[in-house]
C-alpha atoms as a PDB file:
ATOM      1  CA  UNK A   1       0.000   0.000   0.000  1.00  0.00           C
ATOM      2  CA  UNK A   2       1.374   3.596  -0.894  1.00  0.00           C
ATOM      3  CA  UNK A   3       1.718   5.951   1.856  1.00  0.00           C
ATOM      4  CA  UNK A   4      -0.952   8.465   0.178  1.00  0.00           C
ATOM      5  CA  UNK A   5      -3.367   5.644   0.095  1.00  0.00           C
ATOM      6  CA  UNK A   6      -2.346   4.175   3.879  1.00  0.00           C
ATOM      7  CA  UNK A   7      -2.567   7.673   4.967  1.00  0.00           C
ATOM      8  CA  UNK A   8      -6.544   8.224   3.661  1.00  0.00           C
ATOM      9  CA  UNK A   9      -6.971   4.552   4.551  1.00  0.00           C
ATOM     10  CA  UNK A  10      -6.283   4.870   8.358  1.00  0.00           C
ATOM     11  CA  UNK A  11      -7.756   8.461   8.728  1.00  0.00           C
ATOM     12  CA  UNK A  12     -11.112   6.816   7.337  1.00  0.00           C
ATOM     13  CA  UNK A  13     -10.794   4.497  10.167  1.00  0.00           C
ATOM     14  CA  UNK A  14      -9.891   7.043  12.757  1.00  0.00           C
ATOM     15  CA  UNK A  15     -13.281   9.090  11.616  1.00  0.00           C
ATOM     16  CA  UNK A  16     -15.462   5.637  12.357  1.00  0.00           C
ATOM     17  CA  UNK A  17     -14.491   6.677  16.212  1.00  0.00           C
ATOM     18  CA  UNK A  18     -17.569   7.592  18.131  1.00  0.00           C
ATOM     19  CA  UNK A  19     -16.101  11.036  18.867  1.00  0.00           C
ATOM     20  CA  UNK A  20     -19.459  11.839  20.680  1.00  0.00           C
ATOM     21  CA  UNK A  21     -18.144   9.351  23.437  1.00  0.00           C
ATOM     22  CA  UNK A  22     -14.685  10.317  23.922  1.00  0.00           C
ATOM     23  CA  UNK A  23     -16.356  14.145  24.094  1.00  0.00           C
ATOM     24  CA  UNK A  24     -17.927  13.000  26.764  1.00  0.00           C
ATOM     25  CA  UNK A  25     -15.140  11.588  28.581  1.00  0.00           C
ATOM     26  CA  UNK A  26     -13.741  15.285  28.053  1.00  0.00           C
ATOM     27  CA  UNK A  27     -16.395  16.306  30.581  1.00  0.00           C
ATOM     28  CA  UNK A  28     -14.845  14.041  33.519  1.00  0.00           C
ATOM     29  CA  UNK A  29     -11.624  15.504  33.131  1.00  0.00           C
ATOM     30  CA  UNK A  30     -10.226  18.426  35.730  1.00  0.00           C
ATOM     31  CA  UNK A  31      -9.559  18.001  39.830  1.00  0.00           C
ATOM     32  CA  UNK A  32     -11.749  16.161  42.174  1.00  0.00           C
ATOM     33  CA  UNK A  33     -11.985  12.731  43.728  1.00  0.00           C
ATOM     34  CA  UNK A  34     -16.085  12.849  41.516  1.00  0.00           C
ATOM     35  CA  UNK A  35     -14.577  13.084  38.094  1.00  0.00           C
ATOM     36  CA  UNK A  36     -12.034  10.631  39.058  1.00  0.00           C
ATOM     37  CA  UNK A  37     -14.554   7.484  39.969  1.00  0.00           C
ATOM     38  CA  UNK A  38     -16.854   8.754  36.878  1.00  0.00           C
ATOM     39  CA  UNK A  39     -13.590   8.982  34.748  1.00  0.00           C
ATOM     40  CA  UNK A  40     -13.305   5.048  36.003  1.00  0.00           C
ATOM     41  CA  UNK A  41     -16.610   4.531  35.602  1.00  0.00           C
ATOM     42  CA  UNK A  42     -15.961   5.703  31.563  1.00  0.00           C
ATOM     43  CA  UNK A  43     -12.830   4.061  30.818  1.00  0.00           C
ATOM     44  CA  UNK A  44     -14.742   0.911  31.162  1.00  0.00           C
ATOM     45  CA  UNK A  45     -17.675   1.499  28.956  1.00  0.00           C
ATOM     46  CA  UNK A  46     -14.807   2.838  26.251  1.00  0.00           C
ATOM     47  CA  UNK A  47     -12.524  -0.116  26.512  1.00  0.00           C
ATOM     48  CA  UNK A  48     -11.896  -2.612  29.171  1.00  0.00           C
ATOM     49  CA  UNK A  49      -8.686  -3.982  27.475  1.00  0.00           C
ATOM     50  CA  UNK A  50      -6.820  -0.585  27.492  1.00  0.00           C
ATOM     51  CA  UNK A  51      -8.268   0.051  31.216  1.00  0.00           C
ATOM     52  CA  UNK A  52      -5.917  -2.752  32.108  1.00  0.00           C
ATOM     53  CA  UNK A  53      -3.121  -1.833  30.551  1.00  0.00           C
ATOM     54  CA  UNK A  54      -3.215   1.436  32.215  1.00  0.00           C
ATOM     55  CA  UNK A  55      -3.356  -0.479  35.452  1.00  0.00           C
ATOM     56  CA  UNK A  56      -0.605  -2.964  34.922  1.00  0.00           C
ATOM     57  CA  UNK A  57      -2.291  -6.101  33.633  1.00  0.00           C
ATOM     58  CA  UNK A  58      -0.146  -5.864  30.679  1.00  0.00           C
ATOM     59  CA  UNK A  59       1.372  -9.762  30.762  1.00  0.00           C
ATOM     60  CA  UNK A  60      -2.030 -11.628  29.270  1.00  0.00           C
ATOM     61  CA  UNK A  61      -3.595  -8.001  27.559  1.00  0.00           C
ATOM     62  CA  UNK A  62      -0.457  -7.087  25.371  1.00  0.00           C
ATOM     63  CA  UNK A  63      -1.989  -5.467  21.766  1.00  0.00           C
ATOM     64  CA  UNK A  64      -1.057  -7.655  18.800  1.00  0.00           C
ATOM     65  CA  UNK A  65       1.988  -7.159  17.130  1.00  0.00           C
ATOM     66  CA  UNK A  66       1.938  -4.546  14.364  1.00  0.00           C
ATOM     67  CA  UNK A  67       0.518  -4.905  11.062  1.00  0.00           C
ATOM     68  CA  UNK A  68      -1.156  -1.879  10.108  1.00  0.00           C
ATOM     69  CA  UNK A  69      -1.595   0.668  12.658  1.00  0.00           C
ATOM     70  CA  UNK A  70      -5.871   0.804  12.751  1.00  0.00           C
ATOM     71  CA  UNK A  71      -5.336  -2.317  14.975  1.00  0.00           C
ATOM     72  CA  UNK A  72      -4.320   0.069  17.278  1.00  0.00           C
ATOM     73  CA  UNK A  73      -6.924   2.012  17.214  1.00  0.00           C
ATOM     74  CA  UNK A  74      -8.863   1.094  19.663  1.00  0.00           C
ATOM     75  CA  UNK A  75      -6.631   2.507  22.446  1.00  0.00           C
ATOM     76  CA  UNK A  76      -7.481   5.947  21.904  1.00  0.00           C
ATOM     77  CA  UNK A  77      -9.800   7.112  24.656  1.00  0.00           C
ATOM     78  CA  UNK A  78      -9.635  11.138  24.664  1.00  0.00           C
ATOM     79  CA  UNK A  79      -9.859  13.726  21.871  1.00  0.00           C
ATOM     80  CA  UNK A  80      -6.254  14.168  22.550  1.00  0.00           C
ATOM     81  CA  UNK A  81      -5.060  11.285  21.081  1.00  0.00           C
ATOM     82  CA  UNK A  82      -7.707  11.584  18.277  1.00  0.00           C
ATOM     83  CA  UNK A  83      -6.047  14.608  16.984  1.00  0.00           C
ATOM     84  CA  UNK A  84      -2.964  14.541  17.256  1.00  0.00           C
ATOM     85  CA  UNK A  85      -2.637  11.016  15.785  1.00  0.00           C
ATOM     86  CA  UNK A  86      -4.300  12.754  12.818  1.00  0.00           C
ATOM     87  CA  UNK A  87      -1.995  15.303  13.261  1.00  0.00           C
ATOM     88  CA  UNK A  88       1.371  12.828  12.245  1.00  0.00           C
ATOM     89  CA  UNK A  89      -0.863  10.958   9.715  1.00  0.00           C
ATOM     90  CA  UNK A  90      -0.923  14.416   8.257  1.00  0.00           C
ATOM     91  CA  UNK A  91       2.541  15.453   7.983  1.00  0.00           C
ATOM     92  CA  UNK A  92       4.765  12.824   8.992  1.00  0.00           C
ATOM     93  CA  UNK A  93       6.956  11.746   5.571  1.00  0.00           C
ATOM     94  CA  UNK A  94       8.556   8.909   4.325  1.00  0.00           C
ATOM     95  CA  UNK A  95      12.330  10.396   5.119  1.00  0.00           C
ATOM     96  CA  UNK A  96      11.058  11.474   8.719  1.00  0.00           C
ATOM     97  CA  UNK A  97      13.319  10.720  12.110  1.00  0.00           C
ATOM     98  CA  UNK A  98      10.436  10.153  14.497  1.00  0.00           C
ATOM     99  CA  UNK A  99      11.360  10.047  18.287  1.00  0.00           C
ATOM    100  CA  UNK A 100       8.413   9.330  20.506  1.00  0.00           C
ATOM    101  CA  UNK A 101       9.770  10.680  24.099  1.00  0.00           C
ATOM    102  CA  UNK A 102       7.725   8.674  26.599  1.00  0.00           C
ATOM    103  CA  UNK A 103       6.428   5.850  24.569  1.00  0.00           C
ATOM    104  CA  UNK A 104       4.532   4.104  27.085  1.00  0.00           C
ATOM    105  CA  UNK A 105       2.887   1.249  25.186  1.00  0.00           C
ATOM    106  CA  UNK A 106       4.058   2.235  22.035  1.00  0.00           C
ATOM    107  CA  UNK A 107       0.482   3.706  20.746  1.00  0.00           C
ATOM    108  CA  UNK A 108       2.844   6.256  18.890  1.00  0.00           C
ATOM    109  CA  UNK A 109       6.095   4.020  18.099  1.00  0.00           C
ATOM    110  CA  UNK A 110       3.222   2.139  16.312  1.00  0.00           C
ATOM    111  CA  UNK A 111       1.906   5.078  13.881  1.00  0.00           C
ATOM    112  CA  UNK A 112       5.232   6.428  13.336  1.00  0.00           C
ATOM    113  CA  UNK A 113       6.478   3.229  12.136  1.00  0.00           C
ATOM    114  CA  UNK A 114       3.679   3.288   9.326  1.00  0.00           C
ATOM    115  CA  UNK A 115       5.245   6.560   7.531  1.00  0.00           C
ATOM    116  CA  UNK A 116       8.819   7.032   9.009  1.00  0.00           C
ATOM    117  CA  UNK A 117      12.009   5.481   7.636  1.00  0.00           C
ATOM    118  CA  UNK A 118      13.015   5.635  11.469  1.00  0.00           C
ATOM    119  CA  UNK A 119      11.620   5.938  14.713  1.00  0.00           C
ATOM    120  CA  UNK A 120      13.395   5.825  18.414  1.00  0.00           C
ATOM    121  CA  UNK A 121      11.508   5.226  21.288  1.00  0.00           C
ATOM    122  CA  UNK A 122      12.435   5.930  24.877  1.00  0.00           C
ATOM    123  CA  UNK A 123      10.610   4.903  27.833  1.00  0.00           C
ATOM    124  CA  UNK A 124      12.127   4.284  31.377  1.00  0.00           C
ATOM    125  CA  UNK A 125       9.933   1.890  32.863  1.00  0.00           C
ATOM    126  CA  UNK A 126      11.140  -1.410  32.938  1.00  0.00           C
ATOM    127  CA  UNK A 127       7.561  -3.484  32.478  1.00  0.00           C
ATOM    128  CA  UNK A 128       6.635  -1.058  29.654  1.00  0.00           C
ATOM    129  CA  UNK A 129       9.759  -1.354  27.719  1.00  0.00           C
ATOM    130  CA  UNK A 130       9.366  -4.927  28.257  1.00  0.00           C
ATOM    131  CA  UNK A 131       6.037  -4.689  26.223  1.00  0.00           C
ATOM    132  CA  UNK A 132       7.225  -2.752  23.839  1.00  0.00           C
ATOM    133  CA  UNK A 133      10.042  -4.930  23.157  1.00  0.00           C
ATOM    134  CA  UNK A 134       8.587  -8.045  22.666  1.00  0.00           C
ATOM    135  CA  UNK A 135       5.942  -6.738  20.556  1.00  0.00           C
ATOM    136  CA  UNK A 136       8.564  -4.572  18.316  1.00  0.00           C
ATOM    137  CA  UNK A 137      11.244  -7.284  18.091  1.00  0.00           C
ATOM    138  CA  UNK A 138      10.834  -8.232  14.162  1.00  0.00           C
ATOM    139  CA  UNK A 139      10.391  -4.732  13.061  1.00  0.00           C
ATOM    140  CA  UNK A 140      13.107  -2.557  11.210  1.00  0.00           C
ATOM    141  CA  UNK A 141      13.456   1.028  11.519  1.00  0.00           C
ATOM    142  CA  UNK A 142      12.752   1.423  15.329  1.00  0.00           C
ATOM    143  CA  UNK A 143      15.189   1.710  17.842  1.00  0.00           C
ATOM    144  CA  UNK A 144      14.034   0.903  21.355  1.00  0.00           C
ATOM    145  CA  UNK A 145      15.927   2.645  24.682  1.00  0.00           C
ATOM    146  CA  UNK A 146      14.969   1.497  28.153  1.00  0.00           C
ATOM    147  CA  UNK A 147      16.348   5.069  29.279  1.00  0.00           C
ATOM    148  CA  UNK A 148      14.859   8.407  30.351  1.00  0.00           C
ATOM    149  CA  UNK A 149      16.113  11.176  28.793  1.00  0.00           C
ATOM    150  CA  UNK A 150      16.828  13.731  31.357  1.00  0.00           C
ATOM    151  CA  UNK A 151      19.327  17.441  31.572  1.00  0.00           C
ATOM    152  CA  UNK A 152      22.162  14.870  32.769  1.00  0.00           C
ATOM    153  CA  UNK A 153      23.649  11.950  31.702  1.00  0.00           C
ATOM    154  CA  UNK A 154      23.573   9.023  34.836  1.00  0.00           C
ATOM    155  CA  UNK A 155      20.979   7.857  37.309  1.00  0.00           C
ATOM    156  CA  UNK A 156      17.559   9.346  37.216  1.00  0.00           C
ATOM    157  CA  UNK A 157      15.195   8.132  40.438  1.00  0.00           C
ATOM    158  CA  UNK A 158      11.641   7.635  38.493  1.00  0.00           C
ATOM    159  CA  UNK A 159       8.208   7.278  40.819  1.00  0.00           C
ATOM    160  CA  UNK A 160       5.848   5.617  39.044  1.00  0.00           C
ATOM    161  CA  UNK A 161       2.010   4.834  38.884  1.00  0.00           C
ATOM    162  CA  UNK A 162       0.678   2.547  36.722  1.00  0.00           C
ATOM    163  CA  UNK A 163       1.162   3.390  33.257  1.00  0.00           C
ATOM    164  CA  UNK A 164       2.689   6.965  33.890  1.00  0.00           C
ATOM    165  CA  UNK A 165       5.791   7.794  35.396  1.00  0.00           C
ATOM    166  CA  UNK A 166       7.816  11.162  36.029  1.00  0.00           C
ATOM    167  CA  UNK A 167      11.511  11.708  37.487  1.00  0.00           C
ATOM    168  CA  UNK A 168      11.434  12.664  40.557  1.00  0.00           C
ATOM    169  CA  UNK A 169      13.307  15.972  41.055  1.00  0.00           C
ATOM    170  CA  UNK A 170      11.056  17.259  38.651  1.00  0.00           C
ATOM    171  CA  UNK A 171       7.706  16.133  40.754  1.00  0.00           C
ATOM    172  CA  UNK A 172       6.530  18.511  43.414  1.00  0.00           C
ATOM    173  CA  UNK A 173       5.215  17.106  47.245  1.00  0.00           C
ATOM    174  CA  UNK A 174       1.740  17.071  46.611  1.00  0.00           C
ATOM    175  CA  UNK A 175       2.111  15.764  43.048  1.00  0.00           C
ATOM    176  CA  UNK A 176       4.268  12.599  44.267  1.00  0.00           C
ATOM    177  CA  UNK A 177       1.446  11.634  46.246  1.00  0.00           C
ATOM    178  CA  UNK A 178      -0.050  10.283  42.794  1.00  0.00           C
ATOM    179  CA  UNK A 179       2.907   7.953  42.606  1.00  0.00           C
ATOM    180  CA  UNK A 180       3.549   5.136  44.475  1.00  0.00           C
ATOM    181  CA  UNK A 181       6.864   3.059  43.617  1.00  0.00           C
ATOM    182  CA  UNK A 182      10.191   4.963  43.348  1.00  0.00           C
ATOM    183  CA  UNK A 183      12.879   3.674  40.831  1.00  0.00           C
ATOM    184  CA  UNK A 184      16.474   3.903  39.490  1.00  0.00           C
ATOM    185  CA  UNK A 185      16.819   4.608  35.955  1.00  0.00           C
ATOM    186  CA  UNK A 186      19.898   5.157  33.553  1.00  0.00           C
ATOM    187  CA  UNK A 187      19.234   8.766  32.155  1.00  0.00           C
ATOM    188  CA  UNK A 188      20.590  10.112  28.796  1.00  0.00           C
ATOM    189  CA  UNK A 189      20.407  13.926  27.508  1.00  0.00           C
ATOM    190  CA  UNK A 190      19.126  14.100  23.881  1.00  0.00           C
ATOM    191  CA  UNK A 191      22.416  16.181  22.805  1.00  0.00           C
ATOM    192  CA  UNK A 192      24.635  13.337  23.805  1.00  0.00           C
ATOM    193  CA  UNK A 193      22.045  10.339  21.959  1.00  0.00           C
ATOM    194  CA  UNK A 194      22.148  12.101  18.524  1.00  0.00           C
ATOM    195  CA  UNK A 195      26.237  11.884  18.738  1.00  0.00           C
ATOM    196  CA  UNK A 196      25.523   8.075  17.863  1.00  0.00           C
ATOM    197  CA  UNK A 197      22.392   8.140  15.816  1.00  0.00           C
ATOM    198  CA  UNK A 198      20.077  10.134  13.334  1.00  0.00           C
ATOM    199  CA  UNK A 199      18.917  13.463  14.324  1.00  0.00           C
ATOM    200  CA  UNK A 200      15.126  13.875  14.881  1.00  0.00           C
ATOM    201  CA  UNK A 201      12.641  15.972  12.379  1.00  0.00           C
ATOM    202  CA  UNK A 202       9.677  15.117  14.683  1.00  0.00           C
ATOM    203  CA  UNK A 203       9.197  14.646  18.513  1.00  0.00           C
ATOM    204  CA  UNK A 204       6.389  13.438  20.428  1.00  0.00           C
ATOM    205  CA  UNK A 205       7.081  13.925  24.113  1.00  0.00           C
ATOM    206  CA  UNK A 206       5.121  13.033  26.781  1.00  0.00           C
ATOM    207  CA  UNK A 207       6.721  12.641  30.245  1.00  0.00           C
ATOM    208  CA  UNK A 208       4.096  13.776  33.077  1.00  0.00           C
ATOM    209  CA  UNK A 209       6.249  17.296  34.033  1.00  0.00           C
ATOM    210  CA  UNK A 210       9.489  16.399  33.345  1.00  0.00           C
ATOM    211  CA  UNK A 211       9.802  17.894  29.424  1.00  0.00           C
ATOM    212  CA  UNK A 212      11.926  21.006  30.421  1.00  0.00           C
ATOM    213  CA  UNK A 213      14.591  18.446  31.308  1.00  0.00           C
ATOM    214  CA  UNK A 214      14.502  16.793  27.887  1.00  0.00           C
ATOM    215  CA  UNK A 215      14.298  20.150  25.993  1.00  0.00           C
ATOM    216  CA  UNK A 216      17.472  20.988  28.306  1.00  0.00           C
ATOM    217  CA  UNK A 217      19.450  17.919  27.592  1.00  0.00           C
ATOM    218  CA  UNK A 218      18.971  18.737  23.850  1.00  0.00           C
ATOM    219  CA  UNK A 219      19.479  22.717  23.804  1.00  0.00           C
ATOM    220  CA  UNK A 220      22.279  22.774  21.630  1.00  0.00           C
ATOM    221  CA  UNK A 221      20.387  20.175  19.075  1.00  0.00           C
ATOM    222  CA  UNK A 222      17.099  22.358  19.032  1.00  0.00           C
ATOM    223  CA  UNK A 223      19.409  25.936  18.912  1.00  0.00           C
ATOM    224  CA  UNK A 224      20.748  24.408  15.450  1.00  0.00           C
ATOM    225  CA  UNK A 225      17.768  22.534  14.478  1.00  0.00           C
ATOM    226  CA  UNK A 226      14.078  23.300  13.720  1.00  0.00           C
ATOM    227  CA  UNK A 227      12.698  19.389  14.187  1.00  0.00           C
ATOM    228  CA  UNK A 228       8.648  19.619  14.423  1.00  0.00           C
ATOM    229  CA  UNK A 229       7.487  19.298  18.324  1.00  0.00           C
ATOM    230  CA  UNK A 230       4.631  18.025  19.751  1.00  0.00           C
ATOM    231  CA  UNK A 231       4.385  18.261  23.349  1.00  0.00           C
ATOM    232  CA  UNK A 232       1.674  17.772  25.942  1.00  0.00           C
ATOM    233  CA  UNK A 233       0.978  20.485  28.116  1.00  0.00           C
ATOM    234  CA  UNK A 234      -1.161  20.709  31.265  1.00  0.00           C
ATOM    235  CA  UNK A 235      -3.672  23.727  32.644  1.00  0.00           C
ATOM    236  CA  UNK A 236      -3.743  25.751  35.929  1.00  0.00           C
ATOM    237  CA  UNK A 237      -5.405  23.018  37.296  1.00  0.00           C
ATOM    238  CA  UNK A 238      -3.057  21.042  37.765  1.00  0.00           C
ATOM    239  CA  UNK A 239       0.922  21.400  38.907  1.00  0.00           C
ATOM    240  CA  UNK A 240       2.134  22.485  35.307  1.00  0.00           C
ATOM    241  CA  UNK A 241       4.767  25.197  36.137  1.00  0.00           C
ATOM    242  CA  UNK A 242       7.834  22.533  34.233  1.00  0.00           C
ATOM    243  CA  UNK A 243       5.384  22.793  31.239  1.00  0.00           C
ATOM    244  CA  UNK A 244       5.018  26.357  31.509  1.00  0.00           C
ATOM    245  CA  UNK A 245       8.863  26.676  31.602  1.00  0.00           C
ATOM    246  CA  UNK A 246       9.373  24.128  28.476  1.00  0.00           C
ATOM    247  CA  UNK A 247       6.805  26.504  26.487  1.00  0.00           C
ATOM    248  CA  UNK A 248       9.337  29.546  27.364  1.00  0.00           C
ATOM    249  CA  UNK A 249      12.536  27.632  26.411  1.00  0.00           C
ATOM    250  CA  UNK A 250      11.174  27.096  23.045  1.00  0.00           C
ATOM    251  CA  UNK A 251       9.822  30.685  22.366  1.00  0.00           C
ATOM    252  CA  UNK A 252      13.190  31.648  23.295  1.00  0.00           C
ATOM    253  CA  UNK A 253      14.904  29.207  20.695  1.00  0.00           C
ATOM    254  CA  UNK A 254      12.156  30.708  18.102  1.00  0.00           C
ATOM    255  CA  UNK A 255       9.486  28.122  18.013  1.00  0.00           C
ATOM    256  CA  UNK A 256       5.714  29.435  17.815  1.00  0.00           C
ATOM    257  CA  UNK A 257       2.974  27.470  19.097  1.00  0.00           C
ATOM    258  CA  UNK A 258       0.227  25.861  17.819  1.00  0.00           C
ATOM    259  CA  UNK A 259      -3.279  24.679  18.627  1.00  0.00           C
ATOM    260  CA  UNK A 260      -4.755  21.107  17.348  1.00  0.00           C
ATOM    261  CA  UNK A 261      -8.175  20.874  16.542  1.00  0.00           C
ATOM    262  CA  UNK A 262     -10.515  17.856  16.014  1.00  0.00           C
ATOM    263  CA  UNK A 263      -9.381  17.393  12.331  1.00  0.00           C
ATOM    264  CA  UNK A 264      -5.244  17.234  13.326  1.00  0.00           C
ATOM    265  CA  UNK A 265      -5.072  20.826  11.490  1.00  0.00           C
ATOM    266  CA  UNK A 266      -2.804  23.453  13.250  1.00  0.00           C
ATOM    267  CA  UNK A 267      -3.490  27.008  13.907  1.00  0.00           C
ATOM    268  CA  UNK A 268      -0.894  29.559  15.756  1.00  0.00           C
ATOM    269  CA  UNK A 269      -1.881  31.066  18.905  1.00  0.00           C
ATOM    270  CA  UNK A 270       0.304  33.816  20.316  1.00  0.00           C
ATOM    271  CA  UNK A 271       0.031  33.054  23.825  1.00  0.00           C
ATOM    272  CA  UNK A 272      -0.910  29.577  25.644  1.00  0.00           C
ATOM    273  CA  UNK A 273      -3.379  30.350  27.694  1.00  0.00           C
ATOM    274  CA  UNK A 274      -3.069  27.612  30.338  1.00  0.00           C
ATOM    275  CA  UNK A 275      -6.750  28.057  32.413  1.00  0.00           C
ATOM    276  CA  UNK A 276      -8.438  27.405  29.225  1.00  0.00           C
ATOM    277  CA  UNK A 277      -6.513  23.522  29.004  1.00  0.00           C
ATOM    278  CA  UNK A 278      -8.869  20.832  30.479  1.00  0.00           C
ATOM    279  CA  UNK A 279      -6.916  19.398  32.235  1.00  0.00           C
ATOM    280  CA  UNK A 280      -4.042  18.404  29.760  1.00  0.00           C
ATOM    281  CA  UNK A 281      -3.513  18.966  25.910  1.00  0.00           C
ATOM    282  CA  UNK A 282      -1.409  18.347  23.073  1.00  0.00           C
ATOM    283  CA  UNK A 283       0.387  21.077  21.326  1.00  0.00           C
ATOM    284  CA  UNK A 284       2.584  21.397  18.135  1.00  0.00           C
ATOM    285  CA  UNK A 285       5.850  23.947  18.505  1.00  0.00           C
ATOM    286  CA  UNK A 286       7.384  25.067  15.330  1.00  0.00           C
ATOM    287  CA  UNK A 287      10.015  26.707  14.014  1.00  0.00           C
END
């Protein structure tokens, strides 16, 4: 299949998505112990599979291996996800260098690897990289790293929770509380990976607050660069003052900012404005 006709292929699948229902799981999302258990109580009428992998029963619920990417479809639950994997399906290109910065279980690594000649994927966590591993094995182009890349080459302590995971010295007291197992991690800045392998165009990262530490680790890559970022970014509500501080490194390295919408199309904004984010959002920085 050509990459034109995989790209309108997959989108037609993505638009079969009851986007009424993951709208409504939009509602649930903010502080608050109610939208929480009815956040719960929504994950299981969306998909009881990916409910468990969020919670660790990954050993007898591991997705198939990859074929085509619409297999792993099913694993989007918010708008979020919606757009922004229309988003890459989009834009990403054949010669593309794809690194997807907190891969979790790969739902990324997976599109990526339908349009990319290469992607990298970097996640910390040792049962998640696991996963990804034995799922990714056979496949060419993708270069899996059990390492979280960090402002410092070495040990990174990691706290974990479930599927989600932050370093610690970038996770504030009342934050932590959310995490419940503490870790040691080898940590890698992105200026010293790209020394040893292909330099990215595109980065997806995703690493619960610690994503001014990754832009760090690569300043003298993005100062020379102009790779295409997409970064999740989270609102007043929550403890987002690392996001807010990744947003102003790359303004002051030139990128502008811009929103998603439903469709994956981009449109700059001039200033984030961080009360109007429910919750958490995905946002594309460009040069």
């Amino acid at each position: 299949m050509k990459i034109e006709e995989k790209k309108k292929f997959i989108l037609g699948e993505l638009n079969k998505l009851d986007t009424g229902q993951l709208q409504n799981f939009e509602k649930f999302a903010g502080p608050g112990l109610k939208r929480k258990i009815l956040r719960l109580i929504f994950s299981f009428q969306i998909d009881l599979p990916y409910l468990l992998l969020r919670l660790g029963f990954n050993k007898n619920n591991k997705p198939a291996k990859r074929r085509l990417f619409t297999g792993y479809l099913r694993y989007i639950t918010d708008l979020n996800d919606l757009k922004l994997a229309k988003f890459f399906i989009k834009n990403l290109k054949e010669d593309d260098v794809f690194y997807d910065i907190g891969a979790n279980y790969g739902f990324y690594t997976y599109l990526a690897l339908e349009f990319c000649k290469e992607v990298h994927s970097f996640e910390p966590q040792p049962d998640l990289f696991k996963n990804l591993s034995e799922n990714l094995k056979d496949e060419m182009g993708v270069f899996l790293n059990n390492v979280a890349l960090s402002n410092k080459s070495g040990i990174e302590s990691l706290l974990i929770a479930g599927g989600q995971s932050s370093i610690v010295s970038e996770v504030k007291t009342e934050l932590s509380k959310n995490f419940k197992k503490e870790i040691e991690v080898k940590s890698l800045t992105l200026d010293e990976y790209i020394k040893y392998h292909n330099q990215p165009t595109v980065l997806k990262i995703d690493v619960e607050g610690a994503e001014s530490m990754i832009l760090e680790g690569g300043e003298t890559f993005f100062k020379n660069n102009k790779p295409v970022i997409a970064m999740e970014i989270w609102s007043d509500n929550k403890l987002n003052e690392n996001h807010k501080k990744a947003v102003s490194f790359l303004k002051d390295l030139g990128y502008n900012c811009y929103y998603l919408d439903n469709e994956g199309e981009i449109s700059f904004i001039p200033e984030l404005d961080y009360k109007n984010i429910k919750e958490f959002d995905n946002f594309i920085f460009k040069k």
